[in-house]
Protein backbone atom coordinates (compact mmCIF):
# COMPACT_ATOMS: atom_id res chain seq x y z
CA UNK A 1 -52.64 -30.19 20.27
CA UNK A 2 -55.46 -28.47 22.94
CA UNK A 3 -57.47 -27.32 19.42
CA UNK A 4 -57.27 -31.13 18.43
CA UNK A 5 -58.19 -33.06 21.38
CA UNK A 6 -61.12 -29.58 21.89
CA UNK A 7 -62.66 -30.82 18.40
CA UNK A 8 -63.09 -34.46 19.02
CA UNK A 9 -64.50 -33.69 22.53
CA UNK A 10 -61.43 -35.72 24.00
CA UNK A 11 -59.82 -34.94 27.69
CA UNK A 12 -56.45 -33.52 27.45
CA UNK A 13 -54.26 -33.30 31.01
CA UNK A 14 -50.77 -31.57 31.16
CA UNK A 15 -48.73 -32.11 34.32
CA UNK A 16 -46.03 -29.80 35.17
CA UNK A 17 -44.70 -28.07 38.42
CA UNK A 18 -45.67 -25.15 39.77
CA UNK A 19 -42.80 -23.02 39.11
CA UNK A 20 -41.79 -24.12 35.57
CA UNK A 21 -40.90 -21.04 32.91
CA UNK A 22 -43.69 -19.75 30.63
CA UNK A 23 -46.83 -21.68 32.94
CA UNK A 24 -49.25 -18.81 32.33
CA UNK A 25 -48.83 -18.67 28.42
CA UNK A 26 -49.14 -22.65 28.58
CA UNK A 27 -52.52 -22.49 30.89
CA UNK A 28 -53.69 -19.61 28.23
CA UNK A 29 -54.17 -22.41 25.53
CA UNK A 30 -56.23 -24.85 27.27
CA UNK A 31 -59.10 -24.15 29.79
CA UNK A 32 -57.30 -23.93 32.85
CA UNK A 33 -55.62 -25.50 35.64
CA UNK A 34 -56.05 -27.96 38.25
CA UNK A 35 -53.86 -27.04 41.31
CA UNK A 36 -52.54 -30.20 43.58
CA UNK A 37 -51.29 -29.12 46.86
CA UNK A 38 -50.43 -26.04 45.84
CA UNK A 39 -52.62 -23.01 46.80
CA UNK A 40 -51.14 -20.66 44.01
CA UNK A 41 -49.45 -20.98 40.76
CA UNK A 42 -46.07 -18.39 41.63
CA UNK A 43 -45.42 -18.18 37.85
CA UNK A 44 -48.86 -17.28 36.78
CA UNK A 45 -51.16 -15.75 39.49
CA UNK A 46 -53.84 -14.44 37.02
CA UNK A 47 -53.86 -17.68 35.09
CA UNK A 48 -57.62 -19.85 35.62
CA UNK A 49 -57.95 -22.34 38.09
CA UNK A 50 -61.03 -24.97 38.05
CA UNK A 51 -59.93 -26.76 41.04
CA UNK A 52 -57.70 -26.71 43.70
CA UNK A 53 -56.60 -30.28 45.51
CA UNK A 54 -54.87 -30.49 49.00
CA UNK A 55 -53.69 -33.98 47.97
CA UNK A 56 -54.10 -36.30 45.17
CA UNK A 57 -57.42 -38.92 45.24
CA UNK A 58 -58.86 -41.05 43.16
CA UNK A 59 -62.44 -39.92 43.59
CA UNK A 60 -61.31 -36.51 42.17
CA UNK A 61 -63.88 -34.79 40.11
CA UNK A 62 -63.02 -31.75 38.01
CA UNK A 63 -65.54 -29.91 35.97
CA UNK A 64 -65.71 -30.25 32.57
CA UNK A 65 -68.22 -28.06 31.64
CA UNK A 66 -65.71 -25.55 30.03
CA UNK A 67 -64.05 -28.37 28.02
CA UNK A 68 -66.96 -28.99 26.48
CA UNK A 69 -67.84 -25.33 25.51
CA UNK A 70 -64.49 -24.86 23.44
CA UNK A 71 -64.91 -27.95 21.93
CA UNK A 72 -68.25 -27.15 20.80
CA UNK A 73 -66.11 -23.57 19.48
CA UNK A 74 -63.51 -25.59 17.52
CA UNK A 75 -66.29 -27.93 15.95
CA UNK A 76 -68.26 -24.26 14.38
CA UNK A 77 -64.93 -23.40 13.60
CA UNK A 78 -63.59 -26.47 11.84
CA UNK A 79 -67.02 -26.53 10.01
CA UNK A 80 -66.84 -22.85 8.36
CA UNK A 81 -63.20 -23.78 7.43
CA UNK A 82 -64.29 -26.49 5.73
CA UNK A 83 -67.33 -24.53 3.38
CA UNK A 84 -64.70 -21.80 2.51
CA UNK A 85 -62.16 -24.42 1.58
CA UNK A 86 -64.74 -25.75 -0.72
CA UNK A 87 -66.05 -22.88 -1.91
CA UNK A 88 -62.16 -22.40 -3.07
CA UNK A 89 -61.86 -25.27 -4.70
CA UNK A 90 -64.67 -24.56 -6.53
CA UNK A 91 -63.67 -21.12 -7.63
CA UNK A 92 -59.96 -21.57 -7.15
CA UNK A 93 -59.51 -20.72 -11.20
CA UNK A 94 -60.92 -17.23 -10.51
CA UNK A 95 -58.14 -15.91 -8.12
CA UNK A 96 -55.11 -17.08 -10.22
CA UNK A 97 -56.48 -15.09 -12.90
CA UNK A 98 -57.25 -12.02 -11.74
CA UNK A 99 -53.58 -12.24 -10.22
CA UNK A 100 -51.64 -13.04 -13.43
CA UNK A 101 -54.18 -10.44 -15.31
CA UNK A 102 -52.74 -7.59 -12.57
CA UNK A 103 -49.47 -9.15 -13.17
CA UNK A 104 -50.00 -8.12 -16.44
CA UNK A 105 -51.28 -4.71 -16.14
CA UNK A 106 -48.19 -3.37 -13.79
CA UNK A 107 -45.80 -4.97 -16.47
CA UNK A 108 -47.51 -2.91 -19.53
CA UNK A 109 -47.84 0.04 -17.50
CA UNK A 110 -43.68 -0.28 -16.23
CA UNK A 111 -42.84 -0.98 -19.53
CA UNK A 112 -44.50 2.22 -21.34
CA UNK A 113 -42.88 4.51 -18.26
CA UNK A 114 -39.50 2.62 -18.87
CA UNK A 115 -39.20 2.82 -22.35
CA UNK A 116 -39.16 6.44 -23.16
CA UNK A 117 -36.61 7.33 -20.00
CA UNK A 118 -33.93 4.58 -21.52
CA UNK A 119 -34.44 5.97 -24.87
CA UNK A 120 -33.44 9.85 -23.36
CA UNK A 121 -30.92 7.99 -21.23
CA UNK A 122 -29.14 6.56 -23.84
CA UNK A 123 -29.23 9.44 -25.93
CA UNK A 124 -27.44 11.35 -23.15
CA UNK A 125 -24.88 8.93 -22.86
CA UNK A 126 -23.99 9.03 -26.40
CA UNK A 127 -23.87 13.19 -26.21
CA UNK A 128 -21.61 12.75 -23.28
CA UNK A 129 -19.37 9.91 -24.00
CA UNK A 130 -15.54 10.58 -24.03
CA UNK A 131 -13.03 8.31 -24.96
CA UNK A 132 -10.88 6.33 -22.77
CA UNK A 133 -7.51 7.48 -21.72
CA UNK A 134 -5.05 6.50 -23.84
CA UNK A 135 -2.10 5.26 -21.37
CA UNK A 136 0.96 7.77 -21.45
CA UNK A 137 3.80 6.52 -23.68
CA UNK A 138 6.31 4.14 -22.99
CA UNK A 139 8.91 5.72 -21.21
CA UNK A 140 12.44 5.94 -23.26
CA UNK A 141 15.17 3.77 -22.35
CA UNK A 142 17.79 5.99 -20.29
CA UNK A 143 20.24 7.59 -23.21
CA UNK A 144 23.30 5.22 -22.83
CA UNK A 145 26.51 6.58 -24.04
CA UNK A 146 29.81 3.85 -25.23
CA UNK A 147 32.64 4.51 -22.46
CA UNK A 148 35.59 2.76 -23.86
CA UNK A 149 38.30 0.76 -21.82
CA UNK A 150 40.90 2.98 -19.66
CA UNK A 151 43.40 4.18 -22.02
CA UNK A 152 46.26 3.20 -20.24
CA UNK A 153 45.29 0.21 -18.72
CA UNK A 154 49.51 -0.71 -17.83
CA UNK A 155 48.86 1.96 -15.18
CA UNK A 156 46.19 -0.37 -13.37
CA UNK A 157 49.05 -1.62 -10.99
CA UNK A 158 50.21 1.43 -10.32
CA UNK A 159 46.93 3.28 -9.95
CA UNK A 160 45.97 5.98 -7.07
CA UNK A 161 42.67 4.03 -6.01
CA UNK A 162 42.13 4.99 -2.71
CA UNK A 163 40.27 8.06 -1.43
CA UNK A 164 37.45 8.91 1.07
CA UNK A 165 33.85 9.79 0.56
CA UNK A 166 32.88 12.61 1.85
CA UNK A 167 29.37 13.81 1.00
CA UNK A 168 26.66 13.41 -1.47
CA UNK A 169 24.21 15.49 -2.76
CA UNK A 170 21.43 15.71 -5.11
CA UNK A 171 22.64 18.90 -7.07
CA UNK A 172 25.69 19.75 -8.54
CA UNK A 173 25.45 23.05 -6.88
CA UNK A 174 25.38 21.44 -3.55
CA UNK A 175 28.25 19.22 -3.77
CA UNK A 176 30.20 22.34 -5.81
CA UNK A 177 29.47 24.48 -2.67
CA UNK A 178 30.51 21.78 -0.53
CA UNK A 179 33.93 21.74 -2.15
CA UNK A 180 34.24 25.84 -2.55
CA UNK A 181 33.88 25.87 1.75
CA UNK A 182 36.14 22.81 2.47
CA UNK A 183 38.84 22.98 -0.58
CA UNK A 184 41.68 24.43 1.42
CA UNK A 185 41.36 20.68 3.90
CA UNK A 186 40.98 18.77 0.52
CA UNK A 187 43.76 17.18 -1.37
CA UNK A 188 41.99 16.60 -4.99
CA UNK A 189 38.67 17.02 -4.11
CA UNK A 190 36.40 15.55 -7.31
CA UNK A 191 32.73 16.00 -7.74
CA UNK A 192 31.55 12.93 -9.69
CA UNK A 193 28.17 12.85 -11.11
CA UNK A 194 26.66 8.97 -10.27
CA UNK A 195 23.54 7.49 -11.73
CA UNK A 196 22.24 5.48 -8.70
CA UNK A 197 19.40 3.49 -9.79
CA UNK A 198 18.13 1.67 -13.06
CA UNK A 199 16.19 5.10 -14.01
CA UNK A 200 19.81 6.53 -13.88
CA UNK A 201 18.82 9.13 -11.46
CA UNK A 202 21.85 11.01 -10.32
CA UNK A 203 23.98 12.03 -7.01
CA UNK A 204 26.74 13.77 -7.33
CA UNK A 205 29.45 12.13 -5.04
CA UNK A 206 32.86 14.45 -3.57
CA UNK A 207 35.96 12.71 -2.61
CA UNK A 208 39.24 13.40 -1.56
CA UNK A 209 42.54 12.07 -1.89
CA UNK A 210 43.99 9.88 -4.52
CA UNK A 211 46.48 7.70 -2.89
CA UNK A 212 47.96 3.60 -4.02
CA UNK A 213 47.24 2.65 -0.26
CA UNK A 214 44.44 2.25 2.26
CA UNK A 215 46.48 3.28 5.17
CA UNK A 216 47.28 7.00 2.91
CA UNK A 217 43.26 7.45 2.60
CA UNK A 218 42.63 6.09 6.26
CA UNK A 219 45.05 8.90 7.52
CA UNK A 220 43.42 11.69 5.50
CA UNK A 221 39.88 10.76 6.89
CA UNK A 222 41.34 10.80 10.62
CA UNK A 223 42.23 14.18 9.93
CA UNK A 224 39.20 15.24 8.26
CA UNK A 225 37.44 14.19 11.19
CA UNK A 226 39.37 16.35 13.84
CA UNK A 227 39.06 18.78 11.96
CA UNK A 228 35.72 21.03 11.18
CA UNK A 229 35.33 19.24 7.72
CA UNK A 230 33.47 15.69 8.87
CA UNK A 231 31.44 14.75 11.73
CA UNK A 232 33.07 12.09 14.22
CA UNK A 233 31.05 8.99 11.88
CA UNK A 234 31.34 10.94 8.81
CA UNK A 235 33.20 9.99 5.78
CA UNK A 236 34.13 6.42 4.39
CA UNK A 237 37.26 5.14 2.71
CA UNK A 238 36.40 3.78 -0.89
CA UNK A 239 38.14 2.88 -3.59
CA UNK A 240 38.25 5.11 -7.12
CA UNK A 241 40.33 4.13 -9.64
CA UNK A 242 39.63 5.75 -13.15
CA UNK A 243 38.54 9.10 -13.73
CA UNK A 244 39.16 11.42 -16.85
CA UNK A 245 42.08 12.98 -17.85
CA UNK A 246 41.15 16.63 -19.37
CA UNK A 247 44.54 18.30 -19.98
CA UNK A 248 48.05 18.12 -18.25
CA UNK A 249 50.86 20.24 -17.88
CA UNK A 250 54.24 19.77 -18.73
CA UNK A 251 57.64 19.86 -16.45
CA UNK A 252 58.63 23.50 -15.87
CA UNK A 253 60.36 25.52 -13.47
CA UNK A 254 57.30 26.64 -11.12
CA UNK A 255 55.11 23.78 -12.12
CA UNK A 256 53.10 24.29 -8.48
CA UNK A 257 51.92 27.88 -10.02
CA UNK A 258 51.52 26.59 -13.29
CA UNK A 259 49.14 23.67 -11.95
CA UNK A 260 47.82 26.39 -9.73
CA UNK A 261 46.40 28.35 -12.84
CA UNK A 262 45.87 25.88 -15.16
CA UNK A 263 43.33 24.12 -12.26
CA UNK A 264 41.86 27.70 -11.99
CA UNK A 265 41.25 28.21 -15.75
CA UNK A 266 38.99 25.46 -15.34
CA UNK A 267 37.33 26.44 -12.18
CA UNK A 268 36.61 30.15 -13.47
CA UNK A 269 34.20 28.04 -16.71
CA UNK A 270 32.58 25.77 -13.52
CA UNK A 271 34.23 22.71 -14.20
CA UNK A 272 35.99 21.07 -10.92
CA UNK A 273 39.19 20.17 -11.73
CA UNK A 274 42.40 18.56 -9.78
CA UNK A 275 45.64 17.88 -10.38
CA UNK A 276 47.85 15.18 -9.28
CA UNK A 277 51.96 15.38 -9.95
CA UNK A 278 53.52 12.39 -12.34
CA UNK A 279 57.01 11.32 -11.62
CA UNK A 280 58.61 12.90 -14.18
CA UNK A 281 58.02 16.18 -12.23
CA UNK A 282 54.78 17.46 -15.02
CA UNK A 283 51.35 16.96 -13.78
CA UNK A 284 47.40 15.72 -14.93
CA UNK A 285 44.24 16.88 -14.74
CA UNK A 286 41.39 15.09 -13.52
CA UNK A 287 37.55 15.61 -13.36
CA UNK A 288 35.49 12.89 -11.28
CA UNK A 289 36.89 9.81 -9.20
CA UNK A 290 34.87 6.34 -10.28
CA UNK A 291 35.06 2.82 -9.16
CA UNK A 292 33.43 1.31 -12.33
CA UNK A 293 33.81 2.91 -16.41
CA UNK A 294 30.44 3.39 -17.02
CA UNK A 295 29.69 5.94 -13.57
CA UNK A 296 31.53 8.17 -15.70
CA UNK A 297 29.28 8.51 -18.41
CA UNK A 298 27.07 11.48 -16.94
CA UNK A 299 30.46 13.74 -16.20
CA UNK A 300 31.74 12.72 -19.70
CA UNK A 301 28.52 14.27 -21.73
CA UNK A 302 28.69 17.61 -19.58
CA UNK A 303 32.77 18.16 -20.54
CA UNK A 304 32.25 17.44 -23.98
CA UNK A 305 29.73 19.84 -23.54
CA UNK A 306 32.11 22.37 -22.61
CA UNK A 307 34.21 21.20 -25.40
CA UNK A 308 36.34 19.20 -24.15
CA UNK A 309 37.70 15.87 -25.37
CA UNK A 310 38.15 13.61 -21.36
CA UNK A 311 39.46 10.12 -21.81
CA UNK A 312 38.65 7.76 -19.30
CA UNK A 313 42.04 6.41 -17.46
CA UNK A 314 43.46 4.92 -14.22
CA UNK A 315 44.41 7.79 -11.98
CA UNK A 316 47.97 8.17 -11.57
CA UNK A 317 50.23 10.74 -9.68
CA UNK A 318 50.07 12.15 -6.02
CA UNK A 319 48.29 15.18 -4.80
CA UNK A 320 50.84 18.48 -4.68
């Protein structure tokens, strides 16, 4: 706005206190500052003052003889603007060309540098190219194995499903051990192998006890707990109906040794074994206690590895 009113030789005044922000840059863009009533600007010390007035009159008169010498600037200046923008108007072709022509000259020259580096890097690429993974196969359904019905499935009634859970472990060899340190304190102990997830991984559960009421398992797990076996929380009563019958032994005179031996037969080839006594004075033996048919499926596949022939039945009997 000063450069404008400078050119046309035109008299620009600004009034603004004394103390407002930025005064000095302000005073730097026109030719100075008349001062009214004030001796000093506070904001701007070094800034130019042509006049200084003790109070406003209208007979004031304020040299304008610096005015006049920038406008006479701005007017040389606005005329050599002028002959250069005219001179560019007539040559403004010239520019434009010699730009696009460079244009053209960095393009040719990119393009020959570019050219030979793709070629060696695609040649690379191809040498060192290997084949995308091939995802691992499908994993195979867990291996399920037919578990028929309980064979005696009159006995449901009359079945021994109560007994207390005692420990699990991860490894047959931990729940065997388990039984080998506690077996004196527990009346048909059974290690039953229990898938636990959809991946069948499995646990191997012990119990103890095989009794046809809650209040029979609920005593056994008192005990267990005053004794050295359980820890004051440890142990739960559940219920375990079936397991599988793997041999039996007839009535005879001295049927608790003949249990005795036939139970360690089995023990001696690994397999844990109990016995529970049938009414007609002979008695079974059991491997694994199970609430459902097909938990037994793991411990039927390792005795018919041993050569055995277990059917899956409702527990009967009482512990010796």
């Amino acid at each position: 706005m000063a450069g404008g009113f400078a050119e046309v030789g035109a008299l620009l005044l600004l009034v603004t206190p004394s103390d407002s922000p930025r005064l000095g840059d302000l005073i730097d863009q026109v030719d100075g500052a008349v001062l009214v009533k004030d001796p000093e600007i506070p904001k701007a010390p070094s800034s130019l003052v042509l006049a200084r007035v003790a109070t406003p009159t209208p007979t004031l008169k304020i040299p304008l003889h610096r005015m006049g010498e920038r406008a006479a600037g701005w007017k040389q200046r606005a005329s050599a603007w002028k002959q250069r923008t005219s001179a560019w108007k007539q040559r403004r072709w010239f520019y434009p060309a010699i730009g696009g022509f460079t244009v053209l000259v960095i393009a040719a020259l990119g393009l020959a540098l570019l050219l030979p580096r793709l070629g060696r890097t695609r040649r690379v690429a191809r040498a060192t190219a290997v084949a995308a993974p091939t995802p691992p196969p499908p994993r195979p359904p867990p291996e399920t194995l037919y578990i028929a019905p309980p064979a005696n499935a009159n006995d449901s009634s009359s079945a021994a499903t109560f007994s207390v859970e005692l420990f699990t472990a991860n490894t047959a060899e931990g729940a065997n051990l388990f039984v080998r340190k506690n077996g004196a304190a527990l009346p048909a102990a059974a290690v039953s192998p229990v898938p636990i997830d959809p991946d069948r991984t499995i646990w191997f559960k012990v119990t103890a006890g095989a009794y046809t009421r809650r209040y029979q398992a609920d005593s056994l797990l008192l005990v267990l707990r005053n004794s050295t076996v359980l820890a004051d929380s440890g142990g739960t009563v559940t219920r375990t109906p079936l397991a599988l019958l793997v041999d039996s032994v007839p009535t005879q005179g001295g049927i608790v040794d003949a249990v005795r031996a036939a139970v360690q037969k089995y023990e001696a080839r690994g397999l844990p074994i109990y016995a529970l006594m049938q009414n007609d004075g002979g008695a079974r033996l059991y491997a694994g206690a199970f609430a459902r048919a097909d938990q037994s499926a793991e411990l039927i596949r390792t005795l018919r590895g041993a050569g055995l022939k277990p059917v899956l039945v409702y527990r009967t009997g009482s512990t010796p």
